[in-house]
N, C-alpha and C. Protein backbone atom coordinates (compact mmCIF):
# COMPACT_ATOMS: atom_id res chain seq x y z
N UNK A 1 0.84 -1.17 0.00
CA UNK A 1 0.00 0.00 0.00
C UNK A 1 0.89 1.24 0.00
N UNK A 2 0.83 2.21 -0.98
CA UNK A 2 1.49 3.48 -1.12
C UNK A 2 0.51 4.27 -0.57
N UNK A 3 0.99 5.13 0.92
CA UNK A 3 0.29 6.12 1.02
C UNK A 3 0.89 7.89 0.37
N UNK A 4 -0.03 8.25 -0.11
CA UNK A 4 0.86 10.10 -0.70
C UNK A 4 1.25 10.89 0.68
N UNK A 5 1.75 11.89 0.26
CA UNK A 5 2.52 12.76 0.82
C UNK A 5 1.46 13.39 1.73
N UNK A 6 0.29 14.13 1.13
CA UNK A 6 -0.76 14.30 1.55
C UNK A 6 -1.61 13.37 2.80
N UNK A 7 -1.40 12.55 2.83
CA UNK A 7 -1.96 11.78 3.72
C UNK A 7 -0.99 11.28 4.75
N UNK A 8 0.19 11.25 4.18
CA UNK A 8 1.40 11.74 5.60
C UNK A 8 1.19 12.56 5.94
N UNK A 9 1.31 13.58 5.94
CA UNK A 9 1.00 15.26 6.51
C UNK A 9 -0.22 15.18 7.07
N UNK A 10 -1.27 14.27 6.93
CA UNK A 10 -2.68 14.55 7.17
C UNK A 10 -2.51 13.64 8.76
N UNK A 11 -2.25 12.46 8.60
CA UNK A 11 -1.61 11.51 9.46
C UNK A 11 -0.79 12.23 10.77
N UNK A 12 -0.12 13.09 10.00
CA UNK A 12 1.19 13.71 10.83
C UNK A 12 0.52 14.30 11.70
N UNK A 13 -0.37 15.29 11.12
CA UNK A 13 -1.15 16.54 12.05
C UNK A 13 -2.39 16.04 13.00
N UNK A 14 -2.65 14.76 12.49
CA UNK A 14 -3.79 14.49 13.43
C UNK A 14 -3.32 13.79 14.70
N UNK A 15 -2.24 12.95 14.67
CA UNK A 15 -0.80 13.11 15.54
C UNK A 15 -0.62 13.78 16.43
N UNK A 16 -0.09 15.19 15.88
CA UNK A 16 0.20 15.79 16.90
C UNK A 16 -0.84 16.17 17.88
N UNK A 17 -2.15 17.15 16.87
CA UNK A 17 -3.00 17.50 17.92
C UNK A 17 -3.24 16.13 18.49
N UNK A 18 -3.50 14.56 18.33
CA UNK A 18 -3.80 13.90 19.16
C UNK A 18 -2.75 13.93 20.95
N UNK A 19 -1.73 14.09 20.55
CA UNK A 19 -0.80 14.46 21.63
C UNK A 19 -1.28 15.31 22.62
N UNK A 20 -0.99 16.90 21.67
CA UNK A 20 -1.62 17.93 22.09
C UNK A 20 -3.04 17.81 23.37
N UNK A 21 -4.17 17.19 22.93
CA UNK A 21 -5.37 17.08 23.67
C UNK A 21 -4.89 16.06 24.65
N UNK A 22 -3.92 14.63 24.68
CA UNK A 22 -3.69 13.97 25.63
C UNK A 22 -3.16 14.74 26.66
N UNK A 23 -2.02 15.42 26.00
CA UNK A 23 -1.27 16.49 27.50
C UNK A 23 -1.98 17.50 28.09
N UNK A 24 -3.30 18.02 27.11
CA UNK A 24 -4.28 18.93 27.82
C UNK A 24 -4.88 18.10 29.37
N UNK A 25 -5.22 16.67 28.72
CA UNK A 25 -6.12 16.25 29.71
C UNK A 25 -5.23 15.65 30.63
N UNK A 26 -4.38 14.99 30.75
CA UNK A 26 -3.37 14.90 31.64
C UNK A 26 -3.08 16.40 32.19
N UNK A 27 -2.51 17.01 31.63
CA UNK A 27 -2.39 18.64 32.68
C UNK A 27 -4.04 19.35 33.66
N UNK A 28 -4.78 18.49 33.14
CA UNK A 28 -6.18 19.05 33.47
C UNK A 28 -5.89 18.20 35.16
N UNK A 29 -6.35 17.09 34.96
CA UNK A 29 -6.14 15.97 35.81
C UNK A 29 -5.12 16.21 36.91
N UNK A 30 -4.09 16.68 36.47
CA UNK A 30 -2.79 17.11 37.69
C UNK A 30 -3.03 18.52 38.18
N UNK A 31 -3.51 19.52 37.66
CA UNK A 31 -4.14 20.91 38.20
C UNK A 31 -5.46 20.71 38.69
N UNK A 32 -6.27 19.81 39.07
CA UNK A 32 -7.75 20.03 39.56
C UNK A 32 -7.46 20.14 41.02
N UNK A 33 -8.12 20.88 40.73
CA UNK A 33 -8.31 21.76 42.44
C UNK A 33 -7.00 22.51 42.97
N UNK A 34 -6.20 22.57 42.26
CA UNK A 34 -4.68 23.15 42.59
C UNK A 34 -4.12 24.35 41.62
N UNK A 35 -3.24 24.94 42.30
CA UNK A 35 -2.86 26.13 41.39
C UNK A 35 -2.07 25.21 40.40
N UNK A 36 -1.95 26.06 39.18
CA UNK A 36 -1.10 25.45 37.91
C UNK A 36 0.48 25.52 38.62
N UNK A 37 1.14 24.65 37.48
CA UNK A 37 2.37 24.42 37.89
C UNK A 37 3.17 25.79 37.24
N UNK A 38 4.35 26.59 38.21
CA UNK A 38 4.73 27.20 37.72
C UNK A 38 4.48 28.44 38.48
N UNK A 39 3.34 28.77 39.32
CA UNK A 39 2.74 30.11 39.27
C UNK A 39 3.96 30.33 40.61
N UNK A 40 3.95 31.41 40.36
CA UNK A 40 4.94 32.23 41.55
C UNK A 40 4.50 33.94 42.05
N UNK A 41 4.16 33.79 43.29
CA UNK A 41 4.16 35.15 43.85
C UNK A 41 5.25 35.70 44.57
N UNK A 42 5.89 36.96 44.16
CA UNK A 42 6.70 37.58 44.42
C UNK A 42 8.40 36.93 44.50
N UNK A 43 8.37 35.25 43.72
CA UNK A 43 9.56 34.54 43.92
C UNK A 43 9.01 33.30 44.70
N UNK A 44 7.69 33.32 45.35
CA UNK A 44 7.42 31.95 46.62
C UNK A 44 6.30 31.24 44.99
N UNK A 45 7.34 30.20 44.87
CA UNK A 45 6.30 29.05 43.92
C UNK A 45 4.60 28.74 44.95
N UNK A 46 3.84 28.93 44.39
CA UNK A 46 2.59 28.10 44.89
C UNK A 46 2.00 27.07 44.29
N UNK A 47 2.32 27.16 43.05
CA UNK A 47 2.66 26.13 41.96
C UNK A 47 2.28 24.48 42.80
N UNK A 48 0.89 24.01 42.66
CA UNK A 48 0.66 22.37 42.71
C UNK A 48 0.32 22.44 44.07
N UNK A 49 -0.20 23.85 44.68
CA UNK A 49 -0.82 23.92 46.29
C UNK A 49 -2.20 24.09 46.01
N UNK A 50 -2.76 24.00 46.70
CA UNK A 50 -4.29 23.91 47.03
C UNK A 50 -4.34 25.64 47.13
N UNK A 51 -6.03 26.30 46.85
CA UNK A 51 -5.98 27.60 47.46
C UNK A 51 -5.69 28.13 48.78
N UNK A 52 -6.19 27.21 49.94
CA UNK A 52 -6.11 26.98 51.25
C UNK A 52 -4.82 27.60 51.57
N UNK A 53 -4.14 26.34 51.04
CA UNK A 53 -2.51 25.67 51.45
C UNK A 53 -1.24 27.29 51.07
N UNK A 54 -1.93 27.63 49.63
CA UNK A 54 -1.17 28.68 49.10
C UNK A 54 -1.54 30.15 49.73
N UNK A 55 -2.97 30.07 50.57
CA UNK A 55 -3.18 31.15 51.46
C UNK A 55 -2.32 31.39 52.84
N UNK A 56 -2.00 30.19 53.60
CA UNK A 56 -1.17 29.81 54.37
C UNK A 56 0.50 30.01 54.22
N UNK A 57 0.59 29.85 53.03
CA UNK A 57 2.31 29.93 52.64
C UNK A 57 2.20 31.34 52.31
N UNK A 58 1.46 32.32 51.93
CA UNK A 58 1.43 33.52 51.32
C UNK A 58 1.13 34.34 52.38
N UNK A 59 0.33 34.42 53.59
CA UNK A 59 0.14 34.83 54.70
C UNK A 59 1.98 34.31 55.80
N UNK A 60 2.34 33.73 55.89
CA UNK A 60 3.20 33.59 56.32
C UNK A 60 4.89 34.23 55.84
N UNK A 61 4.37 33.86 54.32
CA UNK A 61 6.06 35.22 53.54
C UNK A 61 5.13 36.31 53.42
N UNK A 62 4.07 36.78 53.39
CA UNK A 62 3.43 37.67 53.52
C UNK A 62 4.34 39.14 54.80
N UNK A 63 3.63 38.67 56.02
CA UNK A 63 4.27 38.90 56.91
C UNK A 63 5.53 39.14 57.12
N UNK A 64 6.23 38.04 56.97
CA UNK A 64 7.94 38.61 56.67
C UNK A 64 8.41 39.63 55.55
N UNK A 65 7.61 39.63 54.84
CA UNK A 65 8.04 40.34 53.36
C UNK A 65 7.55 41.94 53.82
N UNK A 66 6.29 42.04 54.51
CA UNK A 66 5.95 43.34 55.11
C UNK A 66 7.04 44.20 56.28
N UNK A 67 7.89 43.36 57.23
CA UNK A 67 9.14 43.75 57.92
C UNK A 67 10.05 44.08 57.01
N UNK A 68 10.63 43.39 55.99
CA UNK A 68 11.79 43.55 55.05
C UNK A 68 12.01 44.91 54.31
N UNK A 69 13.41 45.20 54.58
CA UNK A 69 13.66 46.38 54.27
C UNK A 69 13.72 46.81 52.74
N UNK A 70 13.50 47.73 51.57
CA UNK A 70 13.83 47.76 50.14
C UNK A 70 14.61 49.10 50.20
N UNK A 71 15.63 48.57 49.71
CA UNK A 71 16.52 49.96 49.34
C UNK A 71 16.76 49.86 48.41
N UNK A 72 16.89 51.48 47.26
CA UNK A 72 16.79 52.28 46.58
C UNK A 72 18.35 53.28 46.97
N UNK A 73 19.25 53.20 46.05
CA UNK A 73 20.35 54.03 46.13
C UNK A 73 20.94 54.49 44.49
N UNK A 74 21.87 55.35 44.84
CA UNK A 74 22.43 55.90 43.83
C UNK A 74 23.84 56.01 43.95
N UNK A 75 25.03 56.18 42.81
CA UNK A 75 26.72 56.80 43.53
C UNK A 75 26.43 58.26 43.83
N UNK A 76 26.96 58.37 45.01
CA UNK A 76 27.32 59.89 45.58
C UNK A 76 26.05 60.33 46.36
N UNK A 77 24.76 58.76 46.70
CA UNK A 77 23.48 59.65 47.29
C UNK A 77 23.52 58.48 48.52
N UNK A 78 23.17 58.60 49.65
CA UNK A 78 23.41 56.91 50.30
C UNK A 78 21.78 56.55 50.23
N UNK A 79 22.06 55.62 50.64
CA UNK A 79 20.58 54.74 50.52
C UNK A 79 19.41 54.58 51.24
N UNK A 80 18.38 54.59 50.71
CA UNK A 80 17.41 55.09 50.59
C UNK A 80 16.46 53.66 51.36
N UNK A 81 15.61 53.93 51.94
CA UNK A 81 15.02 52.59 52.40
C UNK A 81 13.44 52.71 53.07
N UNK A 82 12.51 51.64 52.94
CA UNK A 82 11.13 51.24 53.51
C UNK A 82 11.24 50.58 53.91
N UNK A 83 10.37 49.64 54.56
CA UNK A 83 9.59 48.66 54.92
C UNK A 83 8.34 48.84 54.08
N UNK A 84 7.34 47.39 53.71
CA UNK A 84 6.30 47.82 52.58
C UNK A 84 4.90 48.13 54.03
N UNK A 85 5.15 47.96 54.91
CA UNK A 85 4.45 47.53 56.60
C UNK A 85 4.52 49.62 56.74
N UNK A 86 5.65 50.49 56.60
CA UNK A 86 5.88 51.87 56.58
C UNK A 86 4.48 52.54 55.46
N UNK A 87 4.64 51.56 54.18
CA UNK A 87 3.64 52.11 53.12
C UNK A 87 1.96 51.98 53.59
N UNK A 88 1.83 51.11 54.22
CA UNK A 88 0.64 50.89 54.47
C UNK A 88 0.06 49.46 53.81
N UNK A 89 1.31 48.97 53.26
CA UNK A 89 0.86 47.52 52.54
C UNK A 89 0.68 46.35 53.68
N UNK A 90 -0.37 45.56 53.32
CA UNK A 90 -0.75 44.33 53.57
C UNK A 90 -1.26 43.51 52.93
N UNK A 91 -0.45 41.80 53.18
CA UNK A 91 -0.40 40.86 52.36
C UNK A 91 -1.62 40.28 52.29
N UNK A 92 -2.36 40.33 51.37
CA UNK A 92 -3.92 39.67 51.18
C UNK A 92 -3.68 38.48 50.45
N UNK A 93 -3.54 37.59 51.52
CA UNK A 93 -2.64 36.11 50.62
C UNK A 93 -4.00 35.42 50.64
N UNK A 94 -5.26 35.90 50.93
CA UNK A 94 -6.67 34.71 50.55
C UNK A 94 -6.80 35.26 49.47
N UNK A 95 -7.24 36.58 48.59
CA UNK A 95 -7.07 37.56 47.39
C UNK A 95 -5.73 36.91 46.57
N UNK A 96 -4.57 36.85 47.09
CA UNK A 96 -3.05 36.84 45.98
C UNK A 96 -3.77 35.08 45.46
N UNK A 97 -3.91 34.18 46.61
CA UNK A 97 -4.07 32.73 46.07
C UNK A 97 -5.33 32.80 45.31
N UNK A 98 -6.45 33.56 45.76
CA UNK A 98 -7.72 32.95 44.45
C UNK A 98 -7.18 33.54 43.74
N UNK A 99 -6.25 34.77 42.80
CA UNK A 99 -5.75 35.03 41.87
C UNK A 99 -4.74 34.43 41.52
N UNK A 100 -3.98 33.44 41.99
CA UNK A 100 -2.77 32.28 41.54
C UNK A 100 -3.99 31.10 41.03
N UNK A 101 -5.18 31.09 41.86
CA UNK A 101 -5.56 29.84 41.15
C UNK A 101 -6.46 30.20 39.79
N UNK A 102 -6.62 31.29 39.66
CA UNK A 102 -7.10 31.37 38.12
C UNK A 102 -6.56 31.47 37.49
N UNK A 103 -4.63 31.45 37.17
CA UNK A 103 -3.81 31.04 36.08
C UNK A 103 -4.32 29.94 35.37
N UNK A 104 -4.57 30.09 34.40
CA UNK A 104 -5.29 28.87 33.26
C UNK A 104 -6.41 28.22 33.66
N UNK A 105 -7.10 29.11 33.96
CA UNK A 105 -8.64 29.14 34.47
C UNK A 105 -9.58 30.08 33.86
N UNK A 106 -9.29 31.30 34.10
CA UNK A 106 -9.75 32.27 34.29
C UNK A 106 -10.56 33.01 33.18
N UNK A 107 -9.94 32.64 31.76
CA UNK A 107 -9.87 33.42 30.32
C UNK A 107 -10.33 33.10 29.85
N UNK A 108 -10.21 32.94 28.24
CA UNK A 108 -10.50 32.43 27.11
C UNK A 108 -10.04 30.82 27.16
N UNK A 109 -10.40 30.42 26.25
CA UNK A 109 -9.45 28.90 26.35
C UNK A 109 -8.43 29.09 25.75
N UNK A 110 -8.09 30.24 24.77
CA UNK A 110 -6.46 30.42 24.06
C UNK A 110 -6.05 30.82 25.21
N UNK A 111 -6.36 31.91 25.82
CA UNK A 111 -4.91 32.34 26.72
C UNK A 111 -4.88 31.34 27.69
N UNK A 112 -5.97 30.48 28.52
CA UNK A 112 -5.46 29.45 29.58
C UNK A 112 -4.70 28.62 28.99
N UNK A 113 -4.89 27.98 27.93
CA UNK A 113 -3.64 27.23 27.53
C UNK A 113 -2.33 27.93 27.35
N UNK A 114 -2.34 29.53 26.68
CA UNK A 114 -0.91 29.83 26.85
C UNK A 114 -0.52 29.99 28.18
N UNK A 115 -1.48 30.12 29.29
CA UNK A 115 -0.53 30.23 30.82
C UNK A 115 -0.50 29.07 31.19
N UNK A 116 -0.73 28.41 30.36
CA UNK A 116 -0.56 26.88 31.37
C UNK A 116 0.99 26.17 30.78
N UNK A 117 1.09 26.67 29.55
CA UNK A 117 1.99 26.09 28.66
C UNK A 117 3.59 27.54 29.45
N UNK A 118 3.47 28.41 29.28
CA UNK A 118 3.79 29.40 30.25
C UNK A 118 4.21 28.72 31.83
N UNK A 119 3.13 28.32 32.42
CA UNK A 119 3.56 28.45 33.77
C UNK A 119 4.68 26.58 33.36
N UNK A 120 4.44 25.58 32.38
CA UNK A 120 5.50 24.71 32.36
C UNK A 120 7.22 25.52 31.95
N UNK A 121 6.28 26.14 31.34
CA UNK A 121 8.30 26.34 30.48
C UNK A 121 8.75 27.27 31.10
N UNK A 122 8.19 28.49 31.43
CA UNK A 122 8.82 29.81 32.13
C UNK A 122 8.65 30.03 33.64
N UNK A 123 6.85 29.54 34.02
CA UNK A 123 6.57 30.27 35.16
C UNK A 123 5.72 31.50 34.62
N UNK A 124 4.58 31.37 35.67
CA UNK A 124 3.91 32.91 35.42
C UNK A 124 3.98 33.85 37.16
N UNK A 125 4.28 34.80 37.09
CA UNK A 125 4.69 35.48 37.98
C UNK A 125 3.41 36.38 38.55
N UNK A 126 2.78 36.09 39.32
CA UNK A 126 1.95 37.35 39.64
C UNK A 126 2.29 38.12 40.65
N UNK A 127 1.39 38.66 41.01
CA UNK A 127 1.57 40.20 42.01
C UNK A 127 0.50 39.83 43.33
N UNK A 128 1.07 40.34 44.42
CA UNK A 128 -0.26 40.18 45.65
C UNK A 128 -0.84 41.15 45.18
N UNK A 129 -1.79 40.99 46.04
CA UNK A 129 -3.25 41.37 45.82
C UNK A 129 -3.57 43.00 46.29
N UNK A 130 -3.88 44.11 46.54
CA UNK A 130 -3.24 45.33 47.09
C UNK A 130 -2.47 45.84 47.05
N UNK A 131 -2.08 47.06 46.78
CA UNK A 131 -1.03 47.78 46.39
C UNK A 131 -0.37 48.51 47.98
N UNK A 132 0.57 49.43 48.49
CA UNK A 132 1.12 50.15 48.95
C UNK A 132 -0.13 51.52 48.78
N UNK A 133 -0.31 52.05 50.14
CA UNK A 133 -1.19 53.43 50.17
C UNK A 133 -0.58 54.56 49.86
N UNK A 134 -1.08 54.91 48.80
CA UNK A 134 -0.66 55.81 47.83
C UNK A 134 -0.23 57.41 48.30
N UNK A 135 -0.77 57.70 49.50
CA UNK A 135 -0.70 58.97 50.27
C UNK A 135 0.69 58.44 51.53
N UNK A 136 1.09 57.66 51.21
CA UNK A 136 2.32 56.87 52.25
C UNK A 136 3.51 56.76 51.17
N UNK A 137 2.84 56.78 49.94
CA UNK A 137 4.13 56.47 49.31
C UNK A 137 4.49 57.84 48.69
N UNK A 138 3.61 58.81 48.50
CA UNK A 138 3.99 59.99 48.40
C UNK A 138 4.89 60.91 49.02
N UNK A 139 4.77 60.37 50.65
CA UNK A 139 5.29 60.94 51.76
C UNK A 139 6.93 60.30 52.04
N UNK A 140 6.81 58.90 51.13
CA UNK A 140 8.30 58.77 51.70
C UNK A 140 9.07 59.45 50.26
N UNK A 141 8.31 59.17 48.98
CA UNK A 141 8.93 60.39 47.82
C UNK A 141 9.59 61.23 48.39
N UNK A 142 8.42 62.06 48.50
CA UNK A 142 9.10 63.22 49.21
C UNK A 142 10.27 63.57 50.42
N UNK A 143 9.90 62.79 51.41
CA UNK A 143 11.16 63.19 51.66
C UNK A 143 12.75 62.49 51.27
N UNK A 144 12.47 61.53 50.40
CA UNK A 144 13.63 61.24 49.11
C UNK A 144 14.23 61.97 48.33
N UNK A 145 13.34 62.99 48.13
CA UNK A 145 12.80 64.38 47.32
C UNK A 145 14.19 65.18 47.81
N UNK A 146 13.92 65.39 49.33
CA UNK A 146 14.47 66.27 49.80
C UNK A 146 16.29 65.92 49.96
N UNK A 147 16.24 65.10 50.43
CA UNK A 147 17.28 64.05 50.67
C UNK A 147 18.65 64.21 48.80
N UNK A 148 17.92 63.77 47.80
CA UNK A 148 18.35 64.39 46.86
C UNK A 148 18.75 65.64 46.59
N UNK A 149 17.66 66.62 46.43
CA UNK A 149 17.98 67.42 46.59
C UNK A 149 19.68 68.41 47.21
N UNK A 150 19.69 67.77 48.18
CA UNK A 150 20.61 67.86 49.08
C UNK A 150 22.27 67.78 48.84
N UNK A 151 21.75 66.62 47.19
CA UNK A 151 22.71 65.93 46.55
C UNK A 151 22.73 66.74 45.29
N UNK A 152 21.62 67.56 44.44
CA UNK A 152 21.85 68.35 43.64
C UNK A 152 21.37 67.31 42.66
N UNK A 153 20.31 66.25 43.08
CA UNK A 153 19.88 65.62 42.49
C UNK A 153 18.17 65.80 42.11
N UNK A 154 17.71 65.50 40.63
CA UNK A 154 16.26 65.37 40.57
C UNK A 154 15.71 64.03 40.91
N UNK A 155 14.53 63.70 41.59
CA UNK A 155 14.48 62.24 41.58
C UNK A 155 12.91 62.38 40.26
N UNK A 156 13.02 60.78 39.76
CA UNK A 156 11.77 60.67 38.66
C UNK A 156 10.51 60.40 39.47
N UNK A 157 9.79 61.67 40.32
CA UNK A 157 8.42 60.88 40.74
C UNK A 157 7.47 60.10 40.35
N UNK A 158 7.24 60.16 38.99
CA UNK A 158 6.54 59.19 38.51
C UNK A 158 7.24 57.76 38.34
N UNK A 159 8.11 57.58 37.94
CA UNK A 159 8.99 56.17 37.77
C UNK A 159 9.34 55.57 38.77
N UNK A 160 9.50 56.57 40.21
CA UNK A 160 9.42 55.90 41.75
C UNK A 160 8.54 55.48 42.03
N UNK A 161 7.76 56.49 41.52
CA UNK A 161 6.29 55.44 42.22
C UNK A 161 5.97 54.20 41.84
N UNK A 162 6.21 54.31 40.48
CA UNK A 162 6.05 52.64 39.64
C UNK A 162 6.98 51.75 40.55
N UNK A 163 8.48 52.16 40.28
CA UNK A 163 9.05 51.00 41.11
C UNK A 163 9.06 50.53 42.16
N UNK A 164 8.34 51.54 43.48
CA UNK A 164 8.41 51.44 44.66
C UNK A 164 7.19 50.16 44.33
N UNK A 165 6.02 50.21 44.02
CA UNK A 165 5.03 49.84 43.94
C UNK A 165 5.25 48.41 43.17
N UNK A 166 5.76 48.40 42.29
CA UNK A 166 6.87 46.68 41.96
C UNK A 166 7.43 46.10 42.89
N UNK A 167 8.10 47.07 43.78
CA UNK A 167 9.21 46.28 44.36
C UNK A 167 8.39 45.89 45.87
N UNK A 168 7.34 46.39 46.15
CA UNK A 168 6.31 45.76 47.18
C UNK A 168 5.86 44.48 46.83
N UNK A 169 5.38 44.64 45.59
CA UNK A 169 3.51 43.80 45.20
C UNK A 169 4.08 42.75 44.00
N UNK A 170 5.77 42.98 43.47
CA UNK A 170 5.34 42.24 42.04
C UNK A 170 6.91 41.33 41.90
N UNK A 171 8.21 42.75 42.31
CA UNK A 171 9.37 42.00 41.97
C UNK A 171 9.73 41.15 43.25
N UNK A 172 10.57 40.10 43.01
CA UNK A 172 10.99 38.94 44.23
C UNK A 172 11.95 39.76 45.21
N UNK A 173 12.01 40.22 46.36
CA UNK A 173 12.77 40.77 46.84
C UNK A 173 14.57 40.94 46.59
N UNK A 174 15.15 42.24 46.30
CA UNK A 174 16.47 41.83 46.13
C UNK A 174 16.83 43.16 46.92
N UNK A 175 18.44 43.39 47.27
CA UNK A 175 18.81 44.02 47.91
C UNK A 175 18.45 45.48 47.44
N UNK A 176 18.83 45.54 46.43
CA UNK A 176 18.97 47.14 46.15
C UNK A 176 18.54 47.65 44.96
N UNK A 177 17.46 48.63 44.60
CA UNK A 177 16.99 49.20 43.37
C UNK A 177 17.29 50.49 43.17
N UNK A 178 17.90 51.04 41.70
CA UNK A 178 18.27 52.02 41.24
C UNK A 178 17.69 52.88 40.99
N UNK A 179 17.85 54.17 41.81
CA UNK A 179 16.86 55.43 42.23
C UNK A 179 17.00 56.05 40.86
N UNK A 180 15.34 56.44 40.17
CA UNK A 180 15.46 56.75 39.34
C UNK A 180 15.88 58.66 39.13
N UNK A 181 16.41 58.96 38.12
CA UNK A 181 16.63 60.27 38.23
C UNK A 181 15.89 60.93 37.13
N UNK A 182 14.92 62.38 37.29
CA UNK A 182 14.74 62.64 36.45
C UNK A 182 15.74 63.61 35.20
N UNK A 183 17.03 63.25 35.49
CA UNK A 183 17.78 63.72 34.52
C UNK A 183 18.06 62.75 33.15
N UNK A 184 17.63 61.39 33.81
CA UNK A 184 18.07 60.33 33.31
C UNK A 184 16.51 59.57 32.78
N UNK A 185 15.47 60.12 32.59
CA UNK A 185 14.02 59.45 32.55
C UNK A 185 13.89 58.18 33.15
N UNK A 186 14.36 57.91 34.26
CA UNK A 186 14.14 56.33 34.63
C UNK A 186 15.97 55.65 34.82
């Protein structure tokens, strides 16, 4: 029996998507009732926890992450520092986990499959739930403001605010972030 080229290719593709839908339903089967694999808040995987379980682990680095200091420096300015607990932030880890568990839930069926396919190969990163109080974060600007100043420096208020507000709710904690200048747009 000669099969054509055409019917290889036809063969081929029904193949793959057959794959394709097996690893859907296998990935279905290993995420029920659990966050997708992959998901990470602020650097803490929750990835294959229950909502419960990931409220518990998120309330607990929650807390510590609200003590922890973020500094912000520059050469020739010394460094600059919060606590996110100073801003007025608090960790809403029952809010951060029902939003970890709607990674590849939540959408369309294209994009849940791209976060699901996402949270295998890369990881999807979200943000807790609440931001830093915005009349707190103004107040430590400012007197950053001044502090610069001092240095003959502009600082970027708008681009601080963004980063201060990352470096609470979104980036994984690291020692030190680069004070933006507005001489320098960011």
């Amino acid at each position: 029996m000669i099969v054509s080229r055409v019917s290889r290719a036809v063969i081929g593709l029904v193949a793959v998507l057959g794959l394709l839908v097996y690893l859907a339903i296998i990935d279905f089967g290993v995420s029920a009732g659990r966050i997708h694999h992959g998901v990470f808040v602020q650097g803490i995987d929750v990835g294959g926890l229950t909502e419960t379980e990931a409220a518990r682990v998120l309330e607990e680095n929650g807390r510590e992450r609200r003590q922890s200091r973020v500094y912000f420096g520059r050469e020739g300015l010394r460094r600059l520092s919060f606590t996110p607990r100073e801003l007025g932030w608090w960790p809403h880890a029952e809010a951060t986990a029902e939003a970890a568990m709607q990674i590849g839930r939540g959408g369309s069926p294209i994009q849940d499959i791209f976060e699901r396919v996402r949270g295998w190969f890369g990881g999807v990163a979200i943000r807790w739930a609440g931001p830093p109080r915005a009349g707190k974060v103004a107040r430590v600007i400012e007197r950053w403001e001044a502090v610069a100043r001092k240095h003959g420096l502009e600082i970027n208020r708008g681009f601080l605010r963004y980063k201060i507000r990352r470096a609470v709710v979104f980036q994984p904690p690291q020692t030190l972030f680069r004070l933006p200048l507005a001489t320098e747009g960011g």
